[in-house]
C-alpha atoms as a PDB file:
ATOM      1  CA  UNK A   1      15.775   4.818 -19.734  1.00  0.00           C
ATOM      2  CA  UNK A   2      13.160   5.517 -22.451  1.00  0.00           C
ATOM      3  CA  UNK A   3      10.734   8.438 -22.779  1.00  0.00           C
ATOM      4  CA  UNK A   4       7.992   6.264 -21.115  1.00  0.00           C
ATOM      5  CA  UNK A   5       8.172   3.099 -19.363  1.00  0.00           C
ATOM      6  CA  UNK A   6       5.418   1.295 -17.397  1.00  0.00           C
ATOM      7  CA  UNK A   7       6.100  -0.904 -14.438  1.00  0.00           C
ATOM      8  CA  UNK A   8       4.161  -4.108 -13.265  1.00  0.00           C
ATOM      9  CA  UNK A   9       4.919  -5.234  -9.764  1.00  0.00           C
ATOM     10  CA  UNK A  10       3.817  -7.034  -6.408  1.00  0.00           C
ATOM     11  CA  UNK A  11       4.458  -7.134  -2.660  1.00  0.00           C
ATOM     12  CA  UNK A  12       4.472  -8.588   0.747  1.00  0.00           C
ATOM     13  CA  UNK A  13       5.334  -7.861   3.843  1.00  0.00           C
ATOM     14  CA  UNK A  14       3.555  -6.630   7.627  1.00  0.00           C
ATOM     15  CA  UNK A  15       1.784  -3.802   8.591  1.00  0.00           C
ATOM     16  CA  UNK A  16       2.137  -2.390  12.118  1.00  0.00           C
ATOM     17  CA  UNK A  17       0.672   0.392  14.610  1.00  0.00           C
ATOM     18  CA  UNK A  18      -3.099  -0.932  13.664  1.00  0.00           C
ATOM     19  CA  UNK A  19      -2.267  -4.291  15.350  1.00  0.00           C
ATOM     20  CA  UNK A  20       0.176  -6.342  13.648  1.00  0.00           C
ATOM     21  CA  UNK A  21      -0.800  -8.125  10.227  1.00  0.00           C
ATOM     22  CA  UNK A  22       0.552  -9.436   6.915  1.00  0.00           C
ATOM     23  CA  UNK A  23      -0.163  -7.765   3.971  1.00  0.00           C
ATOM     24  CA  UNK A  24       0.642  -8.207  -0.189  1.00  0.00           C
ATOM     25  CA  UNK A  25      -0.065  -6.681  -3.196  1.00  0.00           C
ATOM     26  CA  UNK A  26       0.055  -5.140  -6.750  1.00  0.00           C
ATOM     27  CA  UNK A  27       1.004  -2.070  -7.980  1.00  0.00           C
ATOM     28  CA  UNK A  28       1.395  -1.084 -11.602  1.00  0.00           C
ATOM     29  CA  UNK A  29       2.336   2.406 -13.371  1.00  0.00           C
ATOM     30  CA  UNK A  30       3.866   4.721 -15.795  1.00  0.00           C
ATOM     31  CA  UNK A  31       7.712   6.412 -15.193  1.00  0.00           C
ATOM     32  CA  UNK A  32       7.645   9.824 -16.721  1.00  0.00           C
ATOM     33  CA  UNK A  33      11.318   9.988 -16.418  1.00  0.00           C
ATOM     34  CA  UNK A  34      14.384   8.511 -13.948  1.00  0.00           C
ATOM     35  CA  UNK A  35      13.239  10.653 -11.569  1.00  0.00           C
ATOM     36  CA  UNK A  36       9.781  10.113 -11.427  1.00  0.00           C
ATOM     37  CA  UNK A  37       6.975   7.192 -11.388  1.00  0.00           C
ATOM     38  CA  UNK A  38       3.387   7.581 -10.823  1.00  0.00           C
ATOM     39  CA  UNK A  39       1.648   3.685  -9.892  1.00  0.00           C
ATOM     40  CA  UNK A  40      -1.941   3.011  -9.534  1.00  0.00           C
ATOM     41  CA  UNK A  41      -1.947   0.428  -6.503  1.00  0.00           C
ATOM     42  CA  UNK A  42      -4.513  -2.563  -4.155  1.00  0.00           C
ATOM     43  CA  UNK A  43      -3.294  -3.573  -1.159  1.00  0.00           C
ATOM     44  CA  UNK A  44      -4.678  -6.338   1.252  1.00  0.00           C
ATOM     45  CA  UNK A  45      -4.047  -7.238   4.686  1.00  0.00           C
ATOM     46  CA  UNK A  46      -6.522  -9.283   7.388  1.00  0.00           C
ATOM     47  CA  UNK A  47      -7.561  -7.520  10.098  1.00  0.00           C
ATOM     48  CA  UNK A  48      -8.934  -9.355  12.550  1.00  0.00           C
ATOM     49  CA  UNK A  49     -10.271  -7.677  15.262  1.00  0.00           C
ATOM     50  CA  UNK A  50      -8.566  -4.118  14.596  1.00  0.00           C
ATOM     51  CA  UNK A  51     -10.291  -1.354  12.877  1.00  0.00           C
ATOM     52  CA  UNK A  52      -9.864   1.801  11.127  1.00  0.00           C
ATOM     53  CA  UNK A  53     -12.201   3.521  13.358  1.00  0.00           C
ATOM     54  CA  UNK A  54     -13.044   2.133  16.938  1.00  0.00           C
ATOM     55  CA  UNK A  55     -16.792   3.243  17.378  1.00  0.00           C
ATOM     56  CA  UNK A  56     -18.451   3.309  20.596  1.00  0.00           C
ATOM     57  CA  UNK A  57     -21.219   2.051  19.116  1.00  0.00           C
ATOM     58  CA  UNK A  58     -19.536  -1.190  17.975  1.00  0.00           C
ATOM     59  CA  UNK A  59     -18.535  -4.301  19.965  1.00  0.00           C
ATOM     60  CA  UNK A  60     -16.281  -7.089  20.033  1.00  0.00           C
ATOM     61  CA  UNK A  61     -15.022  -6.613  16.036  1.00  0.00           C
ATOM     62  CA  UNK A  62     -14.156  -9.918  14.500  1.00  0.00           C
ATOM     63  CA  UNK A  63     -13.095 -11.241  10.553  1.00  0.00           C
ATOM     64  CA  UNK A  64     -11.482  -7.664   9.380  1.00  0.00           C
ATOM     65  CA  UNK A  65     -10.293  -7.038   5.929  1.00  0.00           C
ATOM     66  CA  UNK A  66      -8.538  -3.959   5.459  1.00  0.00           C
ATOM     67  CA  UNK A  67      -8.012  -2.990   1.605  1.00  0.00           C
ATOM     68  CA  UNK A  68      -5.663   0.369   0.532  1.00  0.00           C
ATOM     69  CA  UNK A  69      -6.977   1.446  -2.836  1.00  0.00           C
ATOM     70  CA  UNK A  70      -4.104   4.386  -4.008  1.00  0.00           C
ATOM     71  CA  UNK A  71      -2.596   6.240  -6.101  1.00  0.00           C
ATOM     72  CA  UNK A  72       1.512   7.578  -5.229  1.00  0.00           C
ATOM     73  CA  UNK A  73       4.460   9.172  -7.125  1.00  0.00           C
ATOM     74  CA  UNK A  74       7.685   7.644  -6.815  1.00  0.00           C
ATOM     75  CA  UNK A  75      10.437  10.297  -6.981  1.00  0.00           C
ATOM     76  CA  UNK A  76      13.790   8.483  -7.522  1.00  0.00           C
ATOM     77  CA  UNK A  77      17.375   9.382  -6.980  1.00  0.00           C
ATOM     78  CA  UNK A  78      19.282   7.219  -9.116  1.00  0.00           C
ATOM     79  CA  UNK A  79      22.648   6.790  -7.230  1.00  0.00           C
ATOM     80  CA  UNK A  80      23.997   3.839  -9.229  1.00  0.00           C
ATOM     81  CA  UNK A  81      23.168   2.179 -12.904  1.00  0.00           C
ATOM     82  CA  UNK A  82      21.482  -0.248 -10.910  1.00  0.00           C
ATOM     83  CA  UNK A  83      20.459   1.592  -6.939  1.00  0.00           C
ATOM     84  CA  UNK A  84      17.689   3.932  -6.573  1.00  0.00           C
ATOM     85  CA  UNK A  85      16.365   5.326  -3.440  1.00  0.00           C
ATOM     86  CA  UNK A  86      12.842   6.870  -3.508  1.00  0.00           C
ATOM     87  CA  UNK A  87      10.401   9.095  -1.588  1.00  0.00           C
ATOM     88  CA  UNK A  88       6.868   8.144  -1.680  1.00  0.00           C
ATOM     89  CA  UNK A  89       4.005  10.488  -1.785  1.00  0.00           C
ATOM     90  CA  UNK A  90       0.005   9.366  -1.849  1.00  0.00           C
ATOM     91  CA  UNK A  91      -3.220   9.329  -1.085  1.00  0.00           C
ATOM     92  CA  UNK A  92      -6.115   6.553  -1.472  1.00  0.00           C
ATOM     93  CA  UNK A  93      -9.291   4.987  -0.326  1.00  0.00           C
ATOM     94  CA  UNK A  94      -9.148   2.702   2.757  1.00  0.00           C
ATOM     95  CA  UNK A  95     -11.560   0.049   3.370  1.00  0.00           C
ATOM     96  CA  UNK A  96     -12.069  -1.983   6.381  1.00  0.00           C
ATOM     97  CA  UNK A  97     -14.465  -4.636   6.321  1.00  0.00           C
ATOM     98  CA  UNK A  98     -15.829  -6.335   9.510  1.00  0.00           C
ATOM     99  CA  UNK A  99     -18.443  -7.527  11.621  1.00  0.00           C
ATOM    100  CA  UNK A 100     -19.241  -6.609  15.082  1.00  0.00           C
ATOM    101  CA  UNK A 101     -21.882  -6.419  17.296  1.00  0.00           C
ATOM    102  CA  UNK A 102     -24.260  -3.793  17.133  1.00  0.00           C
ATOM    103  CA  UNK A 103     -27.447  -2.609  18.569  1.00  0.00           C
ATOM    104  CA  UNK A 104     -29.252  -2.987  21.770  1.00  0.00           C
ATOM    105  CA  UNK A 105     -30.605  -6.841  20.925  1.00  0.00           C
ATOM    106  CA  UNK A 106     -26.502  -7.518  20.181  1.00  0.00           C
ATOM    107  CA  UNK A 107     -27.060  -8.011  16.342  1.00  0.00           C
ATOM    108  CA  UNK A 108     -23.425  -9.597  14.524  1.00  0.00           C
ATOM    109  CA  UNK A 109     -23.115  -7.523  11.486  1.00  0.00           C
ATOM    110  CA  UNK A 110     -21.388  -6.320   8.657  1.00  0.00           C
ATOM    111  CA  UNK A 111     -19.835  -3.090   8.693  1.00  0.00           C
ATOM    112  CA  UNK A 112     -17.917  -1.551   6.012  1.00  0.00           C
ATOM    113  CA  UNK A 113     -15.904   1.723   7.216  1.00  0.00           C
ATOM    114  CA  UNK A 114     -14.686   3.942   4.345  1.00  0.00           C
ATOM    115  CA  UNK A 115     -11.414   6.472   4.709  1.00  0.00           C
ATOM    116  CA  UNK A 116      -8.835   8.528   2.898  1.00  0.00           C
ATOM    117  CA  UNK A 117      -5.509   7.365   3.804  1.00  0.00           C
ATOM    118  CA  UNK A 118      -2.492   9.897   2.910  1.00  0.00           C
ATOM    119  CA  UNK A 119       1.473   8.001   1.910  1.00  0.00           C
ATOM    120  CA  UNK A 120       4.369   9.132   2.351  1.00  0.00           C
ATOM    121  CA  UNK A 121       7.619   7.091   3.222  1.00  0.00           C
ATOM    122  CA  UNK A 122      10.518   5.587   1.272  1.00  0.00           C
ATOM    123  CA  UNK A 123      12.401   2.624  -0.879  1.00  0.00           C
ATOM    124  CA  UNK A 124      15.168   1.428  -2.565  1.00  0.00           C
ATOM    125  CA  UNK A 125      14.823  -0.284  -6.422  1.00  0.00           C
ATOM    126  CA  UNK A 126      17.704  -2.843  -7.088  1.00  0.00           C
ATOM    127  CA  UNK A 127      17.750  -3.746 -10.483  1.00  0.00           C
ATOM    128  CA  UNK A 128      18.907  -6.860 -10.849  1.00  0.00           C
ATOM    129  CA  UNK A 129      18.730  -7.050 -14.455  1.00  0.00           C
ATOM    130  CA  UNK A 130      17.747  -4.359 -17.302  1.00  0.00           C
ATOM    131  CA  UNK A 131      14.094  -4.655 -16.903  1.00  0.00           C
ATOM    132  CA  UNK A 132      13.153  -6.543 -13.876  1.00  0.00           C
ATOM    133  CA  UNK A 133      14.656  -6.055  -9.760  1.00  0.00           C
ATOM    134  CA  UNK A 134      13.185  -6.048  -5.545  1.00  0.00           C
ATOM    135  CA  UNK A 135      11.687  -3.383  -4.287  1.00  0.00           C
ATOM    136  CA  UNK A 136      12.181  -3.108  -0.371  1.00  0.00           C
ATOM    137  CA  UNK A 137       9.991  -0.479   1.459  1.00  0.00           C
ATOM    138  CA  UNK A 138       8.775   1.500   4.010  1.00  0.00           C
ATOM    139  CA  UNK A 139       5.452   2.787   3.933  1.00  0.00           C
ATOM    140  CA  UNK A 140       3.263   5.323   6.799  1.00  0.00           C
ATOM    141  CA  UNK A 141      -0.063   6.012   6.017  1.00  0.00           C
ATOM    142  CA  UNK A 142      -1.777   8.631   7.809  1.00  0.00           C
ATOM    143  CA  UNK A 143      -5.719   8.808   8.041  1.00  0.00           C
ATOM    144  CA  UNK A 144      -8.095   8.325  10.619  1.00  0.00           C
ATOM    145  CA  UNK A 145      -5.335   5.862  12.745  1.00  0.00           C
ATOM    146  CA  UNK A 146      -1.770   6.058  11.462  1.00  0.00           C
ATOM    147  CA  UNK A 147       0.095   2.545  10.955  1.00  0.00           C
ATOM    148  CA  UNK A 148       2.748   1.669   8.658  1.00  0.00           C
ATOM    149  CA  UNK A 149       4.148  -1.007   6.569  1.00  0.00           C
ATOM    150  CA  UNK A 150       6.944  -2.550   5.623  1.00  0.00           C
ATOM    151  CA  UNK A 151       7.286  -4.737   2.396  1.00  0.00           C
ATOM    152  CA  UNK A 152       9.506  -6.040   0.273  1.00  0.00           C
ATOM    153  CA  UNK A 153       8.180  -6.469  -4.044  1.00  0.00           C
ATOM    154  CA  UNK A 154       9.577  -7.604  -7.257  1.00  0.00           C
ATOM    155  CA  UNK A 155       9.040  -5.632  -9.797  1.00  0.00           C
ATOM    156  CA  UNK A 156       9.095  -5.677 -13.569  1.00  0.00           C
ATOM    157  CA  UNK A 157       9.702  -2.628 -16.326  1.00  0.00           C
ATOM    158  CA  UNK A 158       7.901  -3.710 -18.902  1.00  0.00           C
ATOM    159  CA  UNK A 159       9.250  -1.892 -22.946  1.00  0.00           C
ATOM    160  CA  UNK A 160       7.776   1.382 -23.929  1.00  0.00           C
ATOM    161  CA  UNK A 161       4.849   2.116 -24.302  1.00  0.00           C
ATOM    162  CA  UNK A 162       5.499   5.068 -27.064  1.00  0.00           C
END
């Protein structure tokens, strides 16, 4: 590996334990080293009717979008030329979008509910050639409802950048 490599790559998969939903992504960062890979991250998965934060004050939430802004570290343990497990460890901005009904007169509107999500979990990298591989994982994110996620990504080292 070179001094500095950065790393473009993108995702799919489900997320569970805040209802069950299908999520995907993009992720893209800088590798310090073998052992460790900082990435810069968006996530997206619909909602529906499950939220971050069930409010008493809401009712009946409907057309959720949940987006995971973050930033995690990647610490690898090369095993093979071409395995390596990793640990992942995070934090980010969650956003769930939705509308519900609100208000004594039963107003549908739009709410926007705004969180810090903490990461931690783990993958495995397969390269499957030099600069380029999959990227199954397994995600928890811990905030103001825990779920988790499971995905699987392709990913892409792209040449130095010094």
């Amino acid at each position: 590996m070179k001094r500095c490599q950065s790393e473009m790559a993108g995702f799919g998969g489900g997320i569970f334990g805040l209802g069950t939903h299908p999520t995907f992504g993009v992720s893209s960062g800088l590798a310090f080293s073998r052992y460790a890979l900082g990435l810069l991250e968006v996530s997206y998965a619909p909602s529906g009717s499950d939220t971050l934060l069930p409010r008493a004050d809401k009712q009946s939430p409907q057309n959720g979008h949940l987006f995971d802004f973050n930033t995690s570290f990647h610490i690898r343990i090369p095993v093979r030329e071409r395995w390596a497990p990793y640990a992942i460890v995070g934090g980010g901005l969650l956003l769930n979008s939705y509308q519900a009904i609100t208000g004594s007169q039963g107003a549908l509107m739009k709410i926007n509910d705004y969180k810090f999500g903490f990461h931690t979990g783990g993958g495995l990298r397969y390269y499957v050639r030099d600069n380029w591989g999959i990227r199954p994982e397994f995600r928890v994110t811990v905030g103001s409802r825990t779920y988790t996620r499971l995905s699987v990504g392709v990913f892409y080292v792209l040449s130095s950048i010094w």
